[in-house]
PDB file of N, CA and C in Angstrom:
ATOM      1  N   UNK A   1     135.394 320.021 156.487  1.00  0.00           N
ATOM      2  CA  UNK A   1     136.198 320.588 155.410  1.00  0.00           C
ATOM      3  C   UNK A   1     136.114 319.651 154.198  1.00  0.00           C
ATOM      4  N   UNK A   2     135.710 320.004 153.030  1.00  0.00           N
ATOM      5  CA  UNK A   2     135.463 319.359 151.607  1.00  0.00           C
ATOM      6  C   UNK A   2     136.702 319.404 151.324  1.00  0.00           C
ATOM      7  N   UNK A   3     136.921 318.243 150.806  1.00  0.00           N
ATOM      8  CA  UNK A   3     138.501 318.239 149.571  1.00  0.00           C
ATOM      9  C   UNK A   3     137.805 318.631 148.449  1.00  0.00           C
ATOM     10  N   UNK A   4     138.197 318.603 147.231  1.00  0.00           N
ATOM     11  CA  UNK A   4     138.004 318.638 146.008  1.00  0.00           C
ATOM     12  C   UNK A   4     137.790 317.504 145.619  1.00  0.00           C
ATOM     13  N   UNK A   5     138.843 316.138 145.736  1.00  0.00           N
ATOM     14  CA  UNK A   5     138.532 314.791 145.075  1.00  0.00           C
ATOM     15  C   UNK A   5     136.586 314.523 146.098  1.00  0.00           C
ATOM     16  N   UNK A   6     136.680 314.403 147.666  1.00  0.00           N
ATOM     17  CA  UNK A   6     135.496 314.278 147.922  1.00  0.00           C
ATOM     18  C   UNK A   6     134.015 315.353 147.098  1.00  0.00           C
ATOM     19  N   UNK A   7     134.654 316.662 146.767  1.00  0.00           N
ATOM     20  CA  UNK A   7     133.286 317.160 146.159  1.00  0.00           C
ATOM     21  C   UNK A   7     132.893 316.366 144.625  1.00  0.00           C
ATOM     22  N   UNK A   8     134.193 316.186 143.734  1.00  0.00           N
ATOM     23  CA  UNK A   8     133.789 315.693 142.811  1.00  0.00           C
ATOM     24  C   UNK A   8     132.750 314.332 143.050  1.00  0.00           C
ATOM     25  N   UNK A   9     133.352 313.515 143.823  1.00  0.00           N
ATOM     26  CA  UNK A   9     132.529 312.255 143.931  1.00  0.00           C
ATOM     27  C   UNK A   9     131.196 312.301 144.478  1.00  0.00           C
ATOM     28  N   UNK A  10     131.018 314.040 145.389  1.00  0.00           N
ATOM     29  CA  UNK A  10     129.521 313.860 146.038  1.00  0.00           C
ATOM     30  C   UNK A  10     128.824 314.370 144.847  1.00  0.00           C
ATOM     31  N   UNK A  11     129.143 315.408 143.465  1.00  0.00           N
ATOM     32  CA  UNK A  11     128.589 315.727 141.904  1.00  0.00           C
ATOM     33  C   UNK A  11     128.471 314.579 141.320  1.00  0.00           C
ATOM     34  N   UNK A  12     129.408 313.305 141.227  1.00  0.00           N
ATOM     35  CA  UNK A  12     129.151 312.623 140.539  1.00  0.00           C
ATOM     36  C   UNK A  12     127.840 311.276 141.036  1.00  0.00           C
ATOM     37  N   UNK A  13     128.201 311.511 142.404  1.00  0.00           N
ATOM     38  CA  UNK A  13     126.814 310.542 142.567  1.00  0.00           C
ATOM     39  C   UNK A  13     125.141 311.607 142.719  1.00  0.00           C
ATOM     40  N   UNK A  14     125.775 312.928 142.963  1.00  0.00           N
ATOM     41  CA  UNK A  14     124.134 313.447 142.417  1.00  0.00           C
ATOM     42  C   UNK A  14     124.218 314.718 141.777  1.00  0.00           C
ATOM     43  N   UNK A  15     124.434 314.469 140.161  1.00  0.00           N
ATOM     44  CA  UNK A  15     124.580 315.389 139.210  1.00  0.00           C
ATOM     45  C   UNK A  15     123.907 316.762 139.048  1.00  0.00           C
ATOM     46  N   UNK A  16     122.557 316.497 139.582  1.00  0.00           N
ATOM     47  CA  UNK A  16     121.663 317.619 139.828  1.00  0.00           C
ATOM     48  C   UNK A  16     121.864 318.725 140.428  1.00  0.00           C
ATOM     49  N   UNK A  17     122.503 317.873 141.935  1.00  0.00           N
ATOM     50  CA  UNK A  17     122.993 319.413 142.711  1.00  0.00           C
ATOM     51  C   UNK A  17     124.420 319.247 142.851  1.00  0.00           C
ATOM     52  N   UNK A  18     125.145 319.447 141.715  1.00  0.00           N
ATOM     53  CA  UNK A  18     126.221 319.921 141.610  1.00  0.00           C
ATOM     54  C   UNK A  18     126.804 321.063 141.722  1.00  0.00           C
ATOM     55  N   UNK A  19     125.906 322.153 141.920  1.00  0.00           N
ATOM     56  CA  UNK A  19     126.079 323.952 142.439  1.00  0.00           C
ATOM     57  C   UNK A  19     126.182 323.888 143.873  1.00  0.00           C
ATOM     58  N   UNK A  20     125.520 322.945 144.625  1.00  0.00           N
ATOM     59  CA  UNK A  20     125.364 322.932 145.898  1.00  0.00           C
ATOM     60  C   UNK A  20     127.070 322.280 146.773  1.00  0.00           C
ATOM     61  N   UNK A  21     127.214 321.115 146.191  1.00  0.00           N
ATOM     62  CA  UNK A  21     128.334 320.415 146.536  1.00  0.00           C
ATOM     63  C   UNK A  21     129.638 321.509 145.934  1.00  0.00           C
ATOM     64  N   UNK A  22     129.635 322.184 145.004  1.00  0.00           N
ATOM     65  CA  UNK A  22     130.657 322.794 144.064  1.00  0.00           C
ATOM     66  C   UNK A  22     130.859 323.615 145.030  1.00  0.00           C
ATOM     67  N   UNK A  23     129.335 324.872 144.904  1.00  0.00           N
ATOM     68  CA  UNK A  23     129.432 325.798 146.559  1.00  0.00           C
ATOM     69  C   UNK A  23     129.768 325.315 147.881  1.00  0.00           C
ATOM     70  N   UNK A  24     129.867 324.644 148.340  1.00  0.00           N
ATOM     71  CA  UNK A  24     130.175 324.268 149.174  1.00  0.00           C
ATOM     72  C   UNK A  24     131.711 324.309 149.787  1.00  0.00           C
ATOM     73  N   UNK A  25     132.167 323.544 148.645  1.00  0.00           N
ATOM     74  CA  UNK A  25     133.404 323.266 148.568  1.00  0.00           C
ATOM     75  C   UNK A  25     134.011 324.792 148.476  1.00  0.00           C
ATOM     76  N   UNK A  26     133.828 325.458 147.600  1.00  0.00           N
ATOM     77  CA  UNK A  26     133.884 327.051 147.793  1.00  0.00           C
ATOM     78  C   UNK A  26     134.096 327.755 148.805  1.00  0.00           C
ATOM     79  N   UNK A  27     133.503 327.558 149.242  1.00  0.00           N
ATOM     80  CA  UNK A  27     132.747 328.239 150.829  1.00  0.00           C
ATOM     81  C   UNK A  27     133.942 327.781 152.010  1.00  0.00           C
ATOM     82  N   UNK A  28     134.461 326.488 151.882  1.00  0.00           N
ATOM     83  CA  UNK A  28     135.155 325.806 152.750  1.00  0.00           C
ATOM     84  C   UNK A  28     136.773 326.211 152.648  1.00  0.00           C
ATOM     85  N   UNK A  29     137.013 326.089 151.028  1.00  0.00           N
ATOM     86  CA  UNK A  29     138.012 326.589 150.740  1.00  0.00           C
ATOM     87  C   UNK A  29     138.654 328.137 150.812  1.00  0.00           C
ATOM     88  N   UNK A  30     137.336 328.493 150.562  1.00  0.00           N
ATOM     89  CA  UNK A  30     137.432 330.166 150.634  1.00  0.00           C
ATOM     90  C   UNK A  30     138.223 330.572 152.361  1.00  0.00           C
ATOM     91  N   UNK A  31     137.390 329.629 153.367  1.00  0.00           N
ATOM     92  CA  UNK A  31     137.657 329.698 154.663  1.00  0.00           C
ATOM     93  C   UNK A  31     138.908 329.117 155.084  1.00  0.00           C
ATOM     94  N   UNK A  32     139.124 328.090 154.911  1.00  0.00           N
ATOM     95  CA  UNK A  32     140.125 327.159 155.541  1.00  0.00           C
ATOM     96  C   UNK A  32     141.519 327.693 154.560  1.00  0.00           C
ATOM     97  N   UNK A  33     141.429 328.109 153.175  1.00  0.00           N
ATOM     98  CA  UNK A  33     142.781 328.366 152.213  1.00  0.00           C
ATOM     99  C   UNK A  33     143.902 327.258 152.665  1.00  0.00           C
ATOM    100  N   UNK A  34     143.128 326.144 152.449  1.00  0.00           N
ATOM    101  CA  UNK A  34     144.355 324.890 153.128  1.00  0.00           C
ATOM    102  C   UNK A  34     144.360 324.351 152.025  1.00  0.00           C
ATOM    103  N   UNK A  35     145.894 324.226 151.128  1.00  0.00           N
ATOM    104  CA  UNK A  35     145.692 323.609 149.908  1.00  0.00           C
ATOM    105  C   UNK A  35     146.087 322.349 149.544  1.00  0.00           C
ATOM    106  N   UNK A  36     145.803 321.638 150.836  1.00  0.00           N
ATOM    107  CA  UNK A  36     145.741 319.791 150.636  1.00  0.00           C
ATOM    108  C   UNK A  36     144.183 319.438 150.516  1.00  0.00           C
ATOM    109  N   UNK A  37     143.126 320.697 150.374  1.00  0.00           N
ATOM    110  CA  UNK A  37     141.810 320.148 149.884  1.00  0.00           C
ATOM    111  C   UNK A  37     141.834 320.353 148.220  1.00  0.00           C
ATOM    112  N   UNK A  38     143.238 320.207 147.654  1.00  0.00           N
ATOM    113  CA  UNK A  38     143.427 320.354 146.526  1.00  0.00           C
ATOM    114  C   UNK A  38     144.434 319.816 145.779  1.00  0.00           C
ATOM    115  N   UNK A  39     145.149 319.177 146.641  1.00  0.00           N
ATOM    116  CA  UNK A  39     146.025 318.727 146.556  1.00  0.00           C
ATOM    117  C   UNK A  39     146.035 317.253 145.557  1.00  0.00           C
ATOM    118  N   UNK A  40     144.873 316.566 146.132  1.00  0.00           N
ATOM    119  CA  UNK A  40     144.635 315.068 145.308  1.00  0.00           C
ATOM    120  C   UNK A  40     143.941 315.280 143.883  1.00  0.00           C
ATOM    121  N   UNK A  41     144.418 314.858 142.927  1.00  0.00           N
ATOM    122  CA  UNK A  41     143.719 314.578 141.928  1.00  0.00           C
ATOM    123  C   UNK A  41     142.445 313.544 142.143  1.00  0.00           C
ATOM    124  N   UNK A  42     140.688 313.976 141.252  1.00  0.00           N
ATOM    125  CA  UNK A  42     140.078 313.642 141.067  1.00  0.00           C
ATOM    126  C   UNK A  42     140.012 312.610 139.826  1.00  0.00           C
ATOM    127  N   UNK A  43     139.141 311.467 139.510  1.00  0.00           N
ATOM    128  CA  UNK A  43     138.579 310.563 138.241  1.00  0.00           C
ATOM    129  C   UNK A  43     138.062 311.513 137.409  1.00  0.00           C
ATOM    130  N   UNK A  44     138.853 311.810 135.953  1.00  0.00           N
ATOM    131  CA  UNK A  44     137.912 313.064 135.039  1.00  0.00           C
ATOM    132  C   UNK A  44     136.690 312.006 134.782  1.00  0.00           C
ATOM    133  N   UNK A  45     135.436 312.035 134.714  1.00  0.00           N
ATOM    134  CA  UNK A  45     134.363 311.492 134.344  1.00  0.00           C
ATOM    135  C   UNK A  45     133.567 312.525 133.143  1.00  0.00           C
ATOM    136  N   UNK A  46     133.775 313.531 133.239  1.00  0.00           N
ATOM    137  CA  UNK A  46     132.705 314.368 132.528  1.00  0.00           C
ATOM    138  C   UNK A  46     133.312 315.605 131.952  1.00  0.00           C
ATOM    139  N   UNK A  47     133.469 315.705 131.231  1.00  0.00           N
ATOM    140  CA  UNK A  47     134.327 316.840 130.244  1.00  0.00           C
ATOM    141  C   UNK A  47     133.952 318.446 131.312  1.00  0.00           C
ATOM    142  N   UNK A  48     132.306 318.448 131.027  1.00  0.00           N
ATOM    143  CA  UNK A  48     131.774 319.867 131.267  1.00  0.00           C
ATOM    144  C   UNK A  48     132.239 319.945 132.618  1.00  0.00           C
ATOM    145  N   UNK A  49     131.886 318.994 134.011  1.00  0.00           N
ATOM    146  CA  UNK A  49     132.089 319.132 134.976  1.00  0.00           C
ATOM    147  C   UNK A  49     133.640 319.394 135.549  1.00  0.00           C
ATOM    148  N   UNK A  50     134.625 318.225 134.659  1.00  0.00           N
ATOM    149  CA  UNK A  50     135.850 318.263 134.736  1.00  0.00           C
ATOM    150  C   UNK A  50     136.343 319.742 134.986  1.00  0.00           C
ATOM    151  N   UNK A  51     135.632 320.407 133.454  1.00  0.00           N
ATOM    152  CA  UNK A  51     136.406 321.673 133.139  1.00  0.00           C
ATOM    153  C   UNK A  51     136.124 322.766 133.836  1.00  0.00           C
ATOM    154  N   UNK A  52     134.686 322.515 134.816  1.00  0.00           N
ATOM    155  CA  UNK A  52     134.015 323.738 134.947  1.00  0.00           C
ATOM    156  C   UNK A  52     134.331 323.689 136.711  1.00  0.00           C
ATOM    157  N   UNK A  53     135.275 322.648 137.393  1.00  0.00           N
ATOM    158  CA  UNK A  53     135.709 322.023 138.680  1.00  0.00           C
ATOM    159  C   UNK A  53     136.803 322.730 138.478  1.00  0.00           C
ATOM    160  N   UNK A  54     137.346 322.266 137.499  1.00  0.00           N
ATOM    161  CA  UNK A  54     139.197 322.686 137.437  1.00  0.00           C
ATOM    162  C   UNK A  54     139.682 324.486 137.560  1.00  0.00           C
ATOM    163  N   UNK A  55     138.464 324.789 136.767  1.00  0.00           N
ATOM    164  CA  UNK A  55     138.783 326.463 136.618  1.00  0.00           C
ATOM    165  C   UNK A  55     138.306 327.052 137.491  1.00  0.00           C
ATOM    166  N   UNK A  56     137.260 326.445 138.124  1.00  0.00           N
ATOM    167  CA  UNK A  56     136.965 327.064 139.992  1.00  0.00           C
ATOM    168  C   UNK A  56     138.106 327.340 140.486  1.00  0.00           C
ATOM    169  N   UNK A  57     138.909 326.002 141.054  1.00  0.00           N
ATOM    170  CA  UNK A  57     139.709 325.916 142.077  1.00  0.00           C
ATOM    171  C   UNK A  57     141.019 326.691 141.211  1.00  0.00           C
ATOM    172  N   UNK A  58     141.423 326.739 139.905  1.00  0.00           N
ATOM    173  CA  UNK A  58     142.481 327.571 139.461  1.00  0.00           C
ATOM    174  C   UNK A  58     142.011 329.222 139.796  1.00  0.00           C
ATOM    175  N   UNK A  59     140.833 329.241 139.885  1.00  0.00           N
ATOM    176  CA  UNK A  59     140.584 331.227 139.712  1.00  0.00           C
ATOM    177  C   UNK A  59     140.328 331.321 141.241  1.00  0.00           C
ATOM    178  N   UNK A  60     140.067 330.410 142.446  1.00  0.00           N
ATOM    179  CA  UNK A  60     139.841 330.563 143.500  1.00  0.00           C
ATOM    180  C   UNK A  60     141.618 330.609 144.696  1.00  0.00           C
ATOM    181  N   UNK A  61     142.652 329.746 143.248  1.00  0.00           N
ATOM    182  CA  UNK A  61     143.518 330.035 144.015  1.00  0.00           C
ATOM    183  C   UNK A  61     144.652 331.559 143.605  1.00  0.00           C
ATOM    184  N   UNK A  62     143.807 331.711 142.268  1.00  0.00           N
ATOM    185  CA  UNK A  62     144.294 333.105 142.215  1.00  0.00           C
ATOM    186  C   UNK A  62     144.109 334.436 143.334  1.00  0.00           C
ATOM    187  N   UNK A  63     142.823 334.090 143.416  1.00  0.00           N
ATOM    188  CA  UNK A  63     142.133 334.367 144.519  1.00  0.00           C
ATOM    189  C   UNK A  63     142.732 334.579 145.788  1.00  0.00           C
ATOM    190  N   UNK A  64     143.507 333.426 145.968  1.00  0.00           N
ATOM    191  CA  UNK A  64     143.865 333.768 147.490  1.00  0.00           C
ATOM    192  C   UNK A  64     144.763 333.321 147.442  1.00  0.00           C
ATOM    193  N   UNK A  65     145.861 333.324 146.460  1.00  0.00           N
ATOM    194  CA  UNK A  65     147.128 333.689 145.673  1.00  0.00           C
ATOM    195  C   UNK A  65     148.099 331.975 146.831  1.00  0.00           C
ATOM    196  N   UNK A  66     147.300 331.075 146.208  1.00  0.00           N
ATOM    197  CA  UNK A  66     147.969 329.788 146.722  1.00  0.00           C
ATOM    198  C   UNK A  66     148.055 329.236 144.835  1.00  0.00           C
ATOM    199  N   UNK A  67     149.196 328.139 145.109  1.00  0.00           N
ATOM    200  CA  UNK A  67     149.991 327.797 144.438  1.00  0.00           C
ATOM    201  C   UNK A  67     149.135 326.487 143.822  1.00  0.00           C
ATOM    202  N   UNK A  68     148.681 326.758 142.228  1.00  0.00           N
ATOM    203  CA  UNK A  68     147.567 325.992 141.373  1.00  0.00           C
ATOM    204  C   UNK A  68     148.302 324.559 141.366  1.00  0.00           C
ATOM    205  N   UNK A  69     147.661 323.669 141.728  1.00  0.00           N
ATOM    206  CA  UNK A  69     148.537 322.076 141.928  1.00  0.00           C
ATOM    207  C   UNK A  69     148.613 321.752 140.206  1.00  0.00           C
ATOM    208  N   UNK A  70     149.938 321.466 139.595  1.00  0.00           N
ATOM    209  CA  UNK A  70     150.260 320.995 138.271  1.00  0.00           C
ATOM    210  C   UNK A  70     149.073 320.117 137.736  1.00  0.00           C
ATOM    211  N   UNK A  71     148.848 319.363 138.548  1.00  0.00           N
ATOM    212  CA  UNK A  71     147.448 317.999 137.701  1.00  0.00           C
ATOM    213  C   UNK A  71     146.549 318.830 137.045  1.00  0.00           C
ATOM    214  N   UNK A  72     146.166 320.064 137.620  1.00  0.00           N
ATOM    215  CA  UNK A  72     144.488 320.604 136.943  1.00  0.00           C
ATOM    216  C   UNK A  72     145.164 320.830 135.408  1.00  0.00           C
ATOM    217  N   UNK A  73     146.524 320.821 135.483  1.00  0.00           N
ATOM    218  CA  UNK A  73     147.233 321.539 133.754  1.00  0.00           C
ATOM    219  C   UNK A  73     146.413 320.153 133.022  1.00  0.00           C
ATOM    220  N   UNK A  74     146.020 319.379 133.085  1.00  0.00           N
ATOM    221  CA  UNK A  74     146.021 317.663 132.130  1.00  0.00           C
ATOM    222  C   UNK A  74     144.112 317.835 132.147  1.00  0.00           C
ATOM    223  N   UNK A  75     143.469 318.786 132.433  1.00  0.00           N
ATOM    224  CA  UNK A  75     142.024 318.918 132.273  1.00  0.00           C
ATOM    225  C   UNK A  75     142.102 319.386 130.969  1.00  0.00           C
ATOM    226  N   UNK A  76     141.269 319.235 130.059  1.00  0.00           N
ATOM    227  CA  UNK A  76     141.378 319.553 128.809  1.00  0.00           C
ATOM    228  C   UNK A  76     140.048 320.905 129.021  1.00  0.00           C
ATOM    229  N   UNK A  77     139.557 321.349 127.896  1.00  0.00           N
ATOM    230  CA  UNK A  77     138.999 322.043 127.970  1.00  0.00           C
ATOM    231  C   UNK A  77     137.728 321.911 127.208  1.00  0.00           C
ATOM    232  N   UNK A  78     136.135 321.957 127.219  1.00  0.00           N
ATOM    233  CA  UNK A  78     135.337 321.530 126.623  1.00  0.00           C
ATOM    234  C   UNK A  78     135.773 321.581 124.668  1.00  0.00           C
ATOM    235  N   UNK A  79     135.350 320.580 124.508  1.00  0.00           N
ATOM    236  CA  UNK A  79     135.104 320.359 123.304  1.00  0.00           C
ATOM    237  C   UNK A  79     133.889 321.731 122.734  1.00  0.00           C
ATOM    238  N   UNK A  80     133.140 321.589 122.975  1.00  0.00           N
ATOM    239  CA  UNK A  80     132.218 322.704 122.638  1.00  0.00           C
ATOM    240  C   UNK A  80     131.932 323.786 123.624  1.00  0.00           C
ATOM    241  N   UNK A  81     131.516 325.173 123.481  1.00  0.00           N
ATOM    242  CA  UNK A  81     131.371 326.044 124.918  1.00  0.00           C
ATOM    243  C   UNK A  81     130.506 325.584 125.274  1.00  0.00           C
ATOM    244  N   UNK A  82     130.488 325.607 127.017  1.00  0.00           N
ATOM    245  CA  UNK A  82     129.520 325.108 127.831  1.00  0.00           C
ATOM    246  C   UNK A  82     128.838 326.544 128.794  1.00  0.00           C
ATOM    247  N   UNK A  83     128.163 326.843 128.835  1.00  0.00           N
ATOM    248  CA  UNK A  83     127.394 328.319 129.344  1.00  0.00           C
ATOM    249  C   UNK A  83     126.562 327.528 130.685  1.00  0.00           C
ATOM    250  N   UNK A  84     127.305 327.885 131.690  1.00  0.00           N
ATOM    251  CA  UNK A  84     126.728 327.300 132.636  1.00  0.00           C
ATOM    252  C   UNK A  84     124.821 327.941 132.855  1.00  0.00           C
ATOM    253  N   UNK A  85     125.009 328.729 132.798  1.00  0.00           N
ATOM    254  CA  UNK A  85     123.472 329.355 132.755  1.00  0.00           C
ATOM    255  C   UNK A  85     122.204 328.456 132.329  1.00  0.00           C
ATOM    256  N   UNK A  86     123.084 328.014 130.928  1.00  0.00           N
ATOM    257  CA  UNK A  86     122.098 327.216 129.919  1.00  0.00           C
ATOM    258  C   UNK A  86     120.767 328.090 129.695  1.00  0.00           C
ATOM    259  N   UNK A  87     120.649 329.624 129.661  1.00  0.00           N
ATOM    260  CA  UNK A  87     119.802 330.371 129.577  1.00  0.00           C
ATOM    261  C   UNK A  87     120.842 331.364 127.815  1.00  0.00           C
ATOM    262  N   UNK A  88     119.589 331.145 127.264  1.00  0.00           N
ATOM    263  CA  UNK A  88     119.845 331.842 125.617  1.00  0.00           C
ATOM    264  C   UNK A  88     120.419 332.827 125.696  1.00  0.00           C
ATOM    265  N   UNK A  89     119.320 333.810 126.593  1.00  0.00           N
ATOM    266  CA  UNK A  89     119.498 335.591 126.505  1.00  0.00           C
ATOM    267  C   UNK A  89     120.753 335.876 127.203  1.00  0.00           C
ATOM    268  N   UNK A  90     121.521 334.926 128.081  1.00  0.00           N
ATOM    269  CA  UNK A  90     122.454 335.108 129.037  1.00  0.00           C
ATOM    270  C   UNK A  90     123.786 335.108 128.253  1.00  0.00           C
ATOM    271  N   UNK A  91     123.525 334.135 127.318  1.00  0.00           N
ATOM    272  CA  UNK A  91     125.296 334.099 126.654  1.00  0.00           C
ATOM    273  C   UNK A  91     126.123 334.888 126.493  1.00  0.00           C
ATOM    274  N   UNK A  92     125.435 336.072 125.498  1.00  0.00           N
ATOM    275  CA  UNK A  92     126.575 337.377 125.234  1.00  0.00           C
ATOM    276  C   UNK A  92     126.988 337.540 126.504  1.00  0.00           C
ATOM    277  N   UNK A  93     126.166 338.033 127.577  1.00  0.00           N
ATOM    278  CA  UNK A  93     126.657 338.660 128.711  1.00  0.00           C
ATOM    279  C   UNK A  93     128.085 337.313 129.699  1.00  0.00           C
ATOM    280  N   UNK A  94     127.495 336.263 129.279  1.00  0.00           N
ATOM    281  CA  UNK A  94     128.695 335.238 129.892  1.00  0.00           C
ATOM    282  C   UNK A  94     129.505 335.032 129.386  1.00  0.00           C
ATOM    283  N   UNK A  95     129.830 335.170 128.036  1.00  0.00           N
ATOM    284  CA  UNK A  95     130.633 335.855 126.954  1.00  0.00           C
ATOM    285  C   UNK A  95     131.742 336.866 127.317  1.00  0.00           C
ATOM    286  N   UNK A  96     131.298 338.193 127.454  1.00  0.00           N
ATOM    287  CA  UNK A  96     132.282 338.904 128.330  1.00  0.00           C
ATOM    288  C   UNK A  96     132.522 339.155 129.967  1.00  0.00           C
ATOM    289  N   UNK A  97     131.741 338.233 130.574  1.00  0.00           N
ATOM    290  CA  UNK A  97     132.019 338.361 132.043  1.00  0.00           C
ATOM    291  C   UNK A  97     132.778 337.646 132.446  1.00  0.00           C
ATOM    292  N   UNK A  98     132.705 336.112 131.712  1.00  0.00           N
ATOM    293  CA  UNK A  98     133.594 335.582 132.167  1.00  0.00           C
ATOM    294  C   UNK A  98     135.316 335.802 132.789  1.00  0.00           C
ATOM    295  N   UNK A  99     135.546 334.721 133.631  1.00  0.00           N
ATOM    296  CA  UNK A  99     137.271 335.059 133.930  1.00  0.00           C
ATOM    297  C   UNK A  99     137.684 334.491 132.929  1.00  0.00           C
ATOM    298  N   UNK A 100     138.778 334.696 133.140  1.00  0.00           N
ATOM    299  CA  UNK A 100     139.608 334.116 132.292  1.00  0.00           C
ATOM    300  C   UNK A 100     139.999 332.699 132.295  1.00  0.00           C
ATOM    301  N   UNK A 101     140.216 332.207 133.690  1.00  0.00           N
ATOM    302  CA  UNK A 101     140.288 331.109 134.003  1.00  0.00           C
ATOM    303  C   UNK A 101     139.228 329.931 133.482  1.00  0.00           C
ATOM    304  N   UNK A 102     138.308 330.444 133.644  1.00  0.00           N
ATOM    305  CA  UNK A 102     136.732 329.462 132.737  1.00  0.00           C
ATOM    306  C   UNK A 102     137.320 329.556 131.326  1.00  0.00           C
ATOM    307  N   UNK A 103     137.526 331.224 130.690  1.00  0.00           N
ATOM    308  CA  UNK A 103     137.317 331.436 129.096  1.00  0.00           C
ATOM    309  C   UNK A 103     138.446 330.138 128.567  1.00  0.00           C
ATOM    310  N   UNK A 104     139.404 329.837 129.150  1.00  0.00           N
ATOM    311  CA  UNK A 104     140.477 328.958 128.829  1.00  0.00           C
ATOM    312  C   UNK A 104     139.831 327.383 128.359  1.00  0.00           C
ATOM    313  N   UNK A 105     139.199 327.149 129.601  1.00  0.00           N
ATOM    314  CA  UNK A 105     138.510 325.867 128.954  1.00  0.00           C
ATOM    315  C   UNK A 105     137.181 325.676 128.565  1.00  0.00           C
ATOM    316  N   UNK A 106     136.707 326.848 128.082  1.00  0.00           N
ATOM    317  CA  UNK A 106     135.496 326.967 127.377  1.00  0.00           C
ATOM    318  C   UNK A 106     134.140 327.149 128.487  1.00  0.00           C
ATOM    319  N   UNK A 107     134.764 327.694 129.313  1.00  0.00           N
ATOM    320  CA  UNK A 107     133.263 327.485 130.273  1.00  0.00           C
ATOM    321  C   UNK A 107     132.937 329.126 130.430  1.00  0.00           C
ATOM    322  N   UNK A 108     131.479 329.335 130.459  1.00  0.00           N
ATOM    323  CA  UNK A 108     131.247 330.915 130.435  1.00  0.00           C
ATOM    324  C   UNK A 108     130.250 330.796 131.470  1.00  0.00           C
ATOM    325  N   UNK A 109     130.421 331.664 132.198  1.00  0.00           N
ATOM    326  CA  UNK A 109     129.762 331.908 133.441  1.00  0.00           C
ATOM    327  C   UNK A 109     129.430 333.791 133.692  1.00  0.00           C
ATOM    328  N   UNK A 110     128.662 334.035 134.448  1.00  0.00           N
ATOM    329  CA  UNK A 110     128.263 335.379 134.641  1.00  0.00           C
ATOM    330  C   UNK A 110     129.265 335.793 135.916  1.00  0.00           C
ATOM    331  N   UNK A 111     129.735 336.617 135.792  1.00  0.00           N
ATOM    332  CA  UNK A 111     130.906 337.306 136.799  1.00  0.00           C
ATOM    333  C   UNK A 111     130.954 336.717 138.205  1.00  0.00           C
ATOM    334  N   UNK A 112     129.644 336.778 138.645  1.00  0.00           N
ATOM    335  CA  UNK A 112     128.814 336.843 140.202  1.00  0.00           C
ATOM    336  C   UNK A 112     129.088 335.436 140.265  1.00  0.00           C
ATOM    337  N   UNK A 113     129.307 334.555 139.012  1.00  0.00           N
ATOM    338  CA  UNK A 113     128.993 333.402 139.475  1.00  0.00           C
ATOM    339  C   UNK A 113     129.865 332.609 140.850  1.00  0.00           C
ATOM    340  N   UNK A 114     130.508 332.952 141.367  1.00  0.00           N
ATOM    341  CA  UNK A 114     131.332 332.365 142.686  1.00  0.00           C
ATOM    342  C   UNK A 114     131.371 333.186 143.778  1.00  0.00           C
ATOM    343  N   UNK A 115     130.246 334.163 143.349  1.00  0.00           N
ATOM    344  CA  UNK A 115     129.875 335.312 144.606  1.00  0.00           C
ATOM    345  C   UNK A 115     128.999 334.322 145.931  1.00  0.00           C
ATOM    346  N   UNK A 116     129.245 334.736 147.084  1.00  0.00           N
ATOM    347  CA  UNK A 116     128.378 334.301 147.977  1.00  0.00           C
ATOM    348  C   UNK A 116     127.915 335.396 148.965  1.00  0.00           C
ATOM    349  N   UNK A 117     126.440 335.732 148.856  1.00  0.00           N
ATOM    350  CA  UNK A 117     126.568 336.992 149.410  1.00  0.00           C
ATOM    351  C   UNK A 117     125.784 336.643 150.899  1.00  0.00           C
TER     352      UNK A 117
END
């Protein structure tokens, strides 16, 4: 079972596969809905990651209607939009797909994006 403080630290020592560790944690949480893997606050290190961690676990506990721990409120929200895609043609569409939970701190993602099929 992934906490959240442990996924951040396995993104921050390998930035690359940060979809993998993020999913993961997803996947675990989605299963277990135990919300002491959420409970600890993480080290903010990285604005994009910060913001784009925080609004997971806020739209995942909408999700499965558990109670958002106060700390994620002190994540700020990117300074500039961050389009996880990082693909041009994709924006408009991450633009309006996004949740709401991302649109808050500037992160745009394609709907599917926390789908696991």
């Amino acid at each position: 079972m992934n906490t959240l403080k442990a996924t951040r630290e396995k993104i921050k020592a390998e930035p690359t596969h940060w979809r993998v560790w993020l999913m993961d944690f997803v996947d675990d949480f989605r299963f277990y809905k135990n919300p002491q893997m959420i409970f600890e606050p993480f080290e903010l290190s990285d604005e994009k990651q910060d913001a784009l961690i925080a609004s997971t676990v806020e739209y995942l506990c909408d999700e499965l209607k558990i109670e958002t721990p106060e700390w994620l409120d002190k994540i700020q929200p990117c300074k500039e939009p961050y389009f996880v895609s990082e693909i041009e043609n994709l924006k408009a569409t991450a633009i309006v797909e996004s949740p709401l939970r991302f649109r808050i701190r500037k992160i745009f993602v394609l709907e599917n994006f926390l789908s696991r099929v």
